[in-house]
C-alpha atoms as a PDB file:
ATOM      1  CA  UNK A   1      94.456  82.783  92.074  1.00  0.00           C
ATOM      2  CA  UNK A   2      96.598  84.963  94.121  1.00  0.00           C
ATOM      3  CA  UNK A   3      96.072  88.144  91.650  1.00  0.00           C
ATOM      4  CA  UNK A   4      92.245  86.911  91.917  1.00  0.00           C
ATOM      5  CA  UNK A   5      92.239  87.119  95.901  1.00  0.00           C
ATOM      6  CA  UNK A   6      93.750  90.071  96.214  1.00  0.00           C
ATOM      7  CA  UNK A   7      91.481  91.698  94.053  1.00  0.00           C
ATOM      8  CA  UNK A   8      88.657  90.949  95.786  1.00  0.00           C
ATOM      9  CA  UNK A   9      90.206  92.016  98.999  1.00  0.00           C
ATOM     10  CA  UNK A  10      90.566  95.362  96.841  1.00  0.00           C
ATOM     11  CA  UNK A  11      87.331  95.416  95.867  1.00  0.00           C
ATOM     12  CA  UNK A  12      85.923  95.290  99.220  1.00  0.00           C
ATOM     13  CA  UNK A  13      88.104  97.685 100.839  1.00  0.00           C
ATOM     14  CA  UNK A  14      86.926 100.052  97.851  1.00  0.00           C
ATOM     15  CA  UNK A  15      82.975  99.851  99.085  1.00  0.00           C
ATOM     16  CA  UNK A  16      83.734  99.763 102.637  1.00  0.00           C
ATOM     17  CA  UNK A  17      85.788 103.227 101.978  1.00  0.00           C
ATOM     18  CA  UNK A  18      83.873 104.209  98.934  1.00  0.00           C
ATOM     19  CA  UNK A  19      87.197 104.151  96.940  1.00  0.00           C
ATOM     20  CA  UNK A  20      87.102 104.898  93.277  1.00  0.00           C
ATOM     21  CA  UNK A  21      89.150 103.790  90.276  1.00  0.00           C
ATOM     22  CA  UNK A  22      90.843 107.447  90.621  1.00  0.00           C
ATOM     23  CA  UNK A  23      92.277 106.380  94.121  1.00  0.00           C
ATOM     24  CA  UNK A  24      96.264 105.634  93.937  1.00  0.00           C
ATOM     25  CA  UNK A  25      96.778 102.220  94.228  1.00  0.00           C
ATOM     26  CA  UNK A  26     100.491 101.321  95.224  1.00  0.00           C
ATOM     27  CA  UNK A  27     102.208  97.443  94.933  1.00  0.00           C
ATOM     28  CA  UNK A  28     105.752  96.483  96.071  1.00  0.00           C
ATOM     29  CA  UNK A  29     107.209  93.074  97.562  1.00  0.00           C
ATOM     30  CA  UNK A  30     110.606  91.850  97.669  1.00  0.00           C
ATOM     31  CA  UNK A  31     112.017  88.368  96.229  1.00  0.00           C
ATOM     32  CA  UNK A  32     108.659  87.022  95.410  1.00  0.00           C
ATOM     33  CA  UNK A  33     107.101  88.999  96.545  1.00  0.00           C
ATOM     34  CA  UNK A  34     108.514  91.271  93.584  1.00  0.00           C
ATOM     35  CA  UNK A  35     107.189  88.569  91.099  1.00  0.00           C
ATOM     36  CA  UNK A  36     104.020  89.385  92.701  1.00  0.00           C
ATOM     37  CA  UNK A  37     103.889  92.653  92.551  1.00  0.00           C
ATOM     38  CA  UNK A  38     104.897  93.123  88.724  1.00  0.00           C
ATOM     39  CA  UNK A  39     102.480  90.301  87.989  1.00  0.00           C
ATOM     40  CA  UNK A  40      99.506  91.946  90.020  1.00  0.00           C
ATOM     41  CA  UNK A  41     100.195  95.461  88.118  1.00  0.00           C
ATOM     42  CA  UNK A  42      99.598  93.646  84.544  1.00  0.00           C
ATOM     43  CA  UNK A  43      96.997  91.553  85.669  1.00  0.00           C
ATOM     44  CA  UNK A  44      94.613  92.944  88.314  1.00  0.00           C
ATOM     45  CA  UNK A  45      91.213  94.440  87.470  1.00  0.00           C
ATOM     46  CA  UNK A  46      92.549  97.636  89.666  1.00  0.00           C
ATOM     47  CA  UNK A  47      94.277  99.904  88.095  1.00  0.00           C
ATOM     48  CA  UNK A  48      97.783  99.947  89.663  1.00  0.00           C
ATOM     49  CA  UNK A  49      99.719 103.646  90.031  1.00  0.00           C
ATOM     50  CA  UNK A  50     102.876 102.529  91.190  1.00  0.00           C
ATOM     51  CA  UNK A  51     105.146  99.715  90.984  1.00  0.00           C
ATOM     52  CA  UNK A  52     108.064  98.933  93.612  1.00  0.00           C
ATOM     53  CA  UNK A  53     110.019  95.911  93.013  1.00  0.00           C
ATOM     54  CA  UNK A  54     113.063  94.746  95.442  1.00  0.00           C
ATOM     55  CA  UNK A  55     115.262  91.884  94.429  1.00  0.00           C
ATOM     56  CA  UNK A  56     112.596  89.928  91.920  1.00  0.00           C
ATOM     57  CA  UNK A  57     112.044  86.670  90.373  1.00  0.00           C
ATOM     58  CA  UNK A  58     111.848  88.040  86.924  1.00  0.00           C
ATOM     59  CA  UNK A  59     111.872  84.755  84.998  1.00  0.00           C
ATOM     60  CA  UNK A  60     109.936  82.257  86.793  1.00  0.00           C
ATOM     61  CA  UNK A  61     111.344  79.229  84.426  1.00  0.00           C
ATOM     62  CA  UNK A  62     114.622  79.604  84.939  1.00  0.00           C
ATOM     63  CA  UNK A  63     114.300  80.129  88.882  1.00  0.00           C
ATOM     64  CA  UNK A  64     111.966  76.842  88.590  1.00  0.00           C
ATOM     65  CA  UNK A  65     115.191  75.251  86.924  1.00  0.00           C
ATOM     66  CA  UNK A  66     118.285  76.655  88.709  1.00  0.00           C
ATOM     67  CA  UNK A  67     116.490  77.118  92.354  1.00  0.00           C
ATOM     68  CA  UNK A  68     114.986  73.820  93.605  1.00  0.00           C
ATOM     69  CA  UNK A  69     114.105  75.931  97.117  1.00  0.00           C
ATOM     70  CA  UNK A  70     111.829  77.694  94.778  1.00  0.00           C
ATOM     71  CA  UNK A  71     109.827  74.625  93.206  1.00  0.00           C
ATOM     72  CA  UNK A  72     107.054  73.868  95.075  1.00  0.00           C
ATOM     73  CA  UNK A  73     106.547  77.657  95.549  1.00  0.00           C
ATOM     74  CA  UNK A  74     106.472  78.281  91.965  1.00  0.00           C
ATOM     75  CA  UNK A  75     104.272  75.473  91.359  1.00  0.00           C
ATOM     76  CA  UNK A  76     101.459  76.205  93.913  1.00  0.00           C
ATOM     77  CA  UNK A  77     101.401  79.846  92.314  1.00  0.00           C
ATOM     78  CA  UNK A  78     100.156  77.707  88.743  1.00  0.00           C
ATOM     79  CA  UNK A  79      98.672  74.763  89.271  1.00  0.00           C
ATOM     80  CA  UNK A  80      95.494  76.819  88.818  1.00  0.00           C
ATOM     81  CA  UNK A  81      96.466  76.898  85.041  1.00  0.00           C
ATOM     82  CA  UNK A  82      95.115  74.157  83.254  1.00  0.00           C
ATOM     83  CA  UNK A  83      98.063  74.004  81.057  1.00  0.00           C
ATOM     84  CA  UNK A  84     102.076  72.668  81.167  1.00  0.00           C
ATOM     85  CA  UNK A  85     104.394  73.967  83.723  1.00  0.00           C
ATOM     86  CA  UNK A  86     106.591  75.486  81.687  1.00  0.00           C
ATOM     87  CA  UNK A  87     104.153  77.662  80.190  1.00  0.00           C
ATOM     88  CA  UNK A  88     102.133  78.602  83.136  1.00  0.00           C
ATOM     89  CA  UNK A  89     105.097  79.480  84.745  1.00  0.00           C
ATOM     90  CA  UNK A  90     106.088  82.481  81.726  1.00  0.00           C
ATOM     91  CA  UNK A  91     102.209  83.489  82.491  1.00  0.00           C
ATOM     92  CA  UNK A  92     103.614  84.854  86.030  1.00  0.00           C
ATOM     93  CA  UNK A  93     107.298  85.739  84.511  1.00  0.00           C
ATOM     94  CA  UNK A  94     107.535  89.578  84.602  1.00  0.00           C
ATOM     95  CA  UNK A  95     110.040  89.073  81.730  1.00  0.00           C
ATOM     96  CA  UNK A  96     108.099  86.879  79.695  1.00  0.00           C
ATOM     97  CA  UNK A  97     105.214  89.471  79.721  1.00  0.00           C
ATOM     98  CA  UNK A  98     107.154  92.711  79.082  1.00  0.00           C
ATOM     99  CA  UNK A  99     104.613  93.930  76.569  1.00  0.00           C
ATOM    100  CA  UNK A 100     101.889  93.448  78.962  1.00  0.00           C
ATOM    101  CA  UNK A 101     103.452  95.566  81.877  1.00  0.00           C
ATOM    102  CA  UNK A 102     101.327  98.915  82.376  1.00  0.00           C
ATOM    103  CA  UNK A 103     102.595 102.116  81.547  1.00  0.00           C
ATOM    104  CA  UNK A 104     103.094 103.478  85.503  1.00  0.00           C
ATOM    105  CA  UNK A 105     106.023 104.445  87.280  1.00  0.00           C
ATOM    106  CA  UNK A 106     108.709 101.506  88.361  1.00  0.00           C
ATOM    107  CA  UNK A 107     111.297 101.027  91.132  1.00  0.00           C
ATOM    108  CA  UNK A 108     113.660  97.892  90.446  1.00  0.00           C
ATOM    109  CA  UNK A 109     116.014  97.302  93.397  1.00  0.00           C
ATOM    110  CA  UNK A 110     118.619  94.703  92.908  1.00  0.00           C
ATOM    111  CA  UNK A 111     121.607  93.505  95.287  1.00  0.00           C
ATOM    112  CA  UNK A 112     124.694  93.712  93.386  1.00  0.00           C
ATOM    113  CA  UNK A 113     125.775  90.289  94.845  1.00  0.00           C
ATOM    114  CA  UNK A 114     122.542  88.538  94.877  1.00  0.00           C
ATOM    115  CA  UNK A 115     123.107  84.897  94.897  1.00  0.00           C
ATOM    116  CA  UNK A 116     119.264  83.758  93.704  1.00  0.00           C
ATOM    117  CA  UNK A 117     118.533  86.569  90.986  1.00  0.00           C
ATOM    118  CA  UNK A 118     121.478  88.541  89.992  1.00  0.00           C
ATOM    119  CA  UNK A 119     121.889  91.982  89.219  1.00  0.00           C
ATOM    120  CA  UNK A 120     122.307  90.724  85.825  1.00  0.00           C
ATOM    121  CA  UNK A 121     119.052  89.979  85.439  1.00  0.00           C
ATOM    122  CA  UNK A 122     117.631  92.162  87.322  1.00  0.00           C
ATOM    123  CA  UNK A 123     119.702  95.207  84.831  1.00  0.00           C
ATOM    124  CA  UNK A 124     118.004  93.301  81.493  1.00  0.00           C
ATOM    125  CA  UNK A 125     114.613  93.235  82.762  1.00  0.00           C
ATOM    126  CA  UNK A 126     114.686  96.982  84.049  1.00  0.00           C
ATOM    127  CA  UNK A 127     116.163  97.852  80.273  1.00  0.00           C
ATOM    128  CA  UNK A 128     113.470  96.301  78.526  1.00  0.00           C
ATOM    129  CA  UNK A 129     111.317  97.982  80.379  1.00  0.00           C
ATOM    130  CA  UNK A 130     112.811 100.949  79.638  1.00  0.00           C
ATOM    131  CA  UNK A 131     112.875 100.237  75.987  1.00  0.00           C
ATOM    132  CA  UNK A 132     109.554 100.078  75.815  1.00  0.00           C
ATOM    133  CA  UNK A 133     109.202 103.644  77.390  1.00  0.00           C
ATOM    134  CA  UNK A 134     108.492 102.850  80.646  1.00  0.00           C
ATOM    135  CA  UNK A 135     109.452 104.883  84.075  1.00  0.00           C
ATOM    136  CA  UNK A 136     111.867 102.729  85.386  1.00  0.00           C
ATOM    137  CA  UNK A 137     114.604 103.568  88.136  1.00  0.00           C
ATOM    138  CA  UNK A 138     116.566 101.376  88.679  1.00  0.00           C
ATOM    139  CA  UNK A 139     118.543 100.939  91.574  1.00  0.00           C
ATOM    140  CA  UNK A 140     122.191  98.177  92.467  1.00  0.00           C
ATOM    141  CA  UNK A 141     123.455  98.182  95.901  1.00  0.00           C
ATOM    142  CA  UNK A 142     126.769  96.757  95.219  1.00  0.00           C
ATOM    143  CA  UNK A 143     128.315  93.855  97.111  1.00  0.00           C
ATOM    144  CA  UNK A 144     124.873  93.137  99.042  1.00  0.00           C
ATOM    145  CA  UNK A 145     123.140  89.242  99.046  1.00  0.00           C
ATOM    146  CA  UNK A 146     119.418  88.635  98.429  1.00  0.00           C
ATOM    147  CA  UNK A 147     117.356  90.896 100.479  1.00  0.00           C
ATOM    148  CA  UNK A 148     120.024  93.112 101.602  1.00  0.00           C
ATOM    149  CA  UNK A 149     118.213  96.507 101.442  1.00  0.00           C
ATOM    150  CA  UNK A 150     120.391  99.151 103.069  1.00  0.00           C
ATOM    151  CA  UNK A 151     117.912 101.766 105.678  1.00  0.00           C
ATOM    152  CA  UNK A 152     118.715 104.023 103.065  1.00  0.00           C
ATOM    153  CA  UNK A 153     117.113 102.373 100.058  1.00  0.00           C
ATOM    154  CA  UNK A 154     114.031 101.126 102.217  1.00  0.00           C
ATOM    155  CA  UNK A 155     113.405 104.810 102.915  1.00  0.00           C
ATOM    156  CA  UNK A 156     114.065 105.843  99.076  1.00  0.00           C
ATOM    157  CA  UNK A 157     111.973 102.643  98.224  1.00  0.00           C
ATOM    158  CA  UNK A 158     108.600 104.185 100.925  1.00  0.00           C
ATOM    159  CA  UNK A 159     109.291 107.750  99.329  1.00  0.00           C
ATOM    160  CA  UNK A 160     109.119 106.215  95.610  1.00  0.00           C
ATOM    161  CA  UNK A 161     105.729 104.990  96.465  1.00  0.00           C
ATOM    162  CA  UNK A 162     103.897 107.612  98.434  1.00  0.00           C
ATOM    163  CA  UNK A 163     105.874 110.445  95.871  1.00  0.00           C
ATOM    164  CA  UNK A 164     103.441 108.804  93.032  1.00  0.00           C
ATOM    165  CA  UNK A 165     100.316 108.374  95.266  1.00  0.00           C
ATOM    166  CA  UNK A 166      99.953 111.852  96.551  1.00  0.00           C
ATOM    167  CA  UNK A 167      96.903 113.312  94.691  1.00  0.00           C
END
């Protein structure tokens, strides 16, 4: 529903601004909001340039099962599904759907001591992306807790994006 929603929104920005399919489109969120944004680039109608990821839920089961804060979040994002739980739930798992990830540019910022999804995690993901040939930097800022992004990083994270949206 969400990837659904913001499409439209996309879709009337694009008329209003008479936008084409050749216009850079850039997604990034943090936490969830990472979820989101590696979700929206495999599933959205739009075709997605750039990818920027900070701190992500990268497999939405096992947050469901270790993170009870996370529950009811998790399931409002599904119950749109028609199907079980645990199933819906890979459908929005950026590591369930590896294959499905497009072939753009990727930023993957982890904190090394994140305490909800740890840089170990976080490292997998980003080499399986990688193993299947995708752009991926990856980037740990050691001894930081969820959502610790340094100034630094948040201004590497902005130049990421605009760098592959300049045309």
């Amino acid at each position: 529903a969400a990837v659904n929603y913001c499409d439209a929104v996309l879709d009337a920005i694009y008329e209003k601004y008479g936008l084409t399919d050749k216009t850079p489109l850039a997604v990034c969120g943090g936490s969830m909001g990472g979820l989101g944004a590696l979700i929206f680039s495999a599933d959205s109608r739009h075709k997605v340039t750039v990818c920027a990821a900070a701190c992500p839920c990268c497999d939405a089961p096992e947050a469901f099962r270790t993170l009870p804060q996370f529950r009811r979040t998790l399931l409002s994002a599904v119950s749109d599904r028609g199907c079980a739980p645990e199933t819906a739930l890979k459908l929005i798992s950026p590591v369930h759907r590896i294959d499905e990830l497009p072939d753009i540019p990727y930023r993957i910022v982890c904190d090394g001591a994140d305490e909800l999804f740890p840089a170990e995690g976080l490292r997998a993901f980003s080499n399986a992306l990688k193993r299947k040939r995708r752009d991926v930097v990856f980037v740990e800022l050691p001894g930081l807790g969820h959502g610790g992004f340094t100034p630094e990083e948040r201004d590497e994270f902005h130049k990421f994006i605009k760098n592959h949206c300049l045309i």
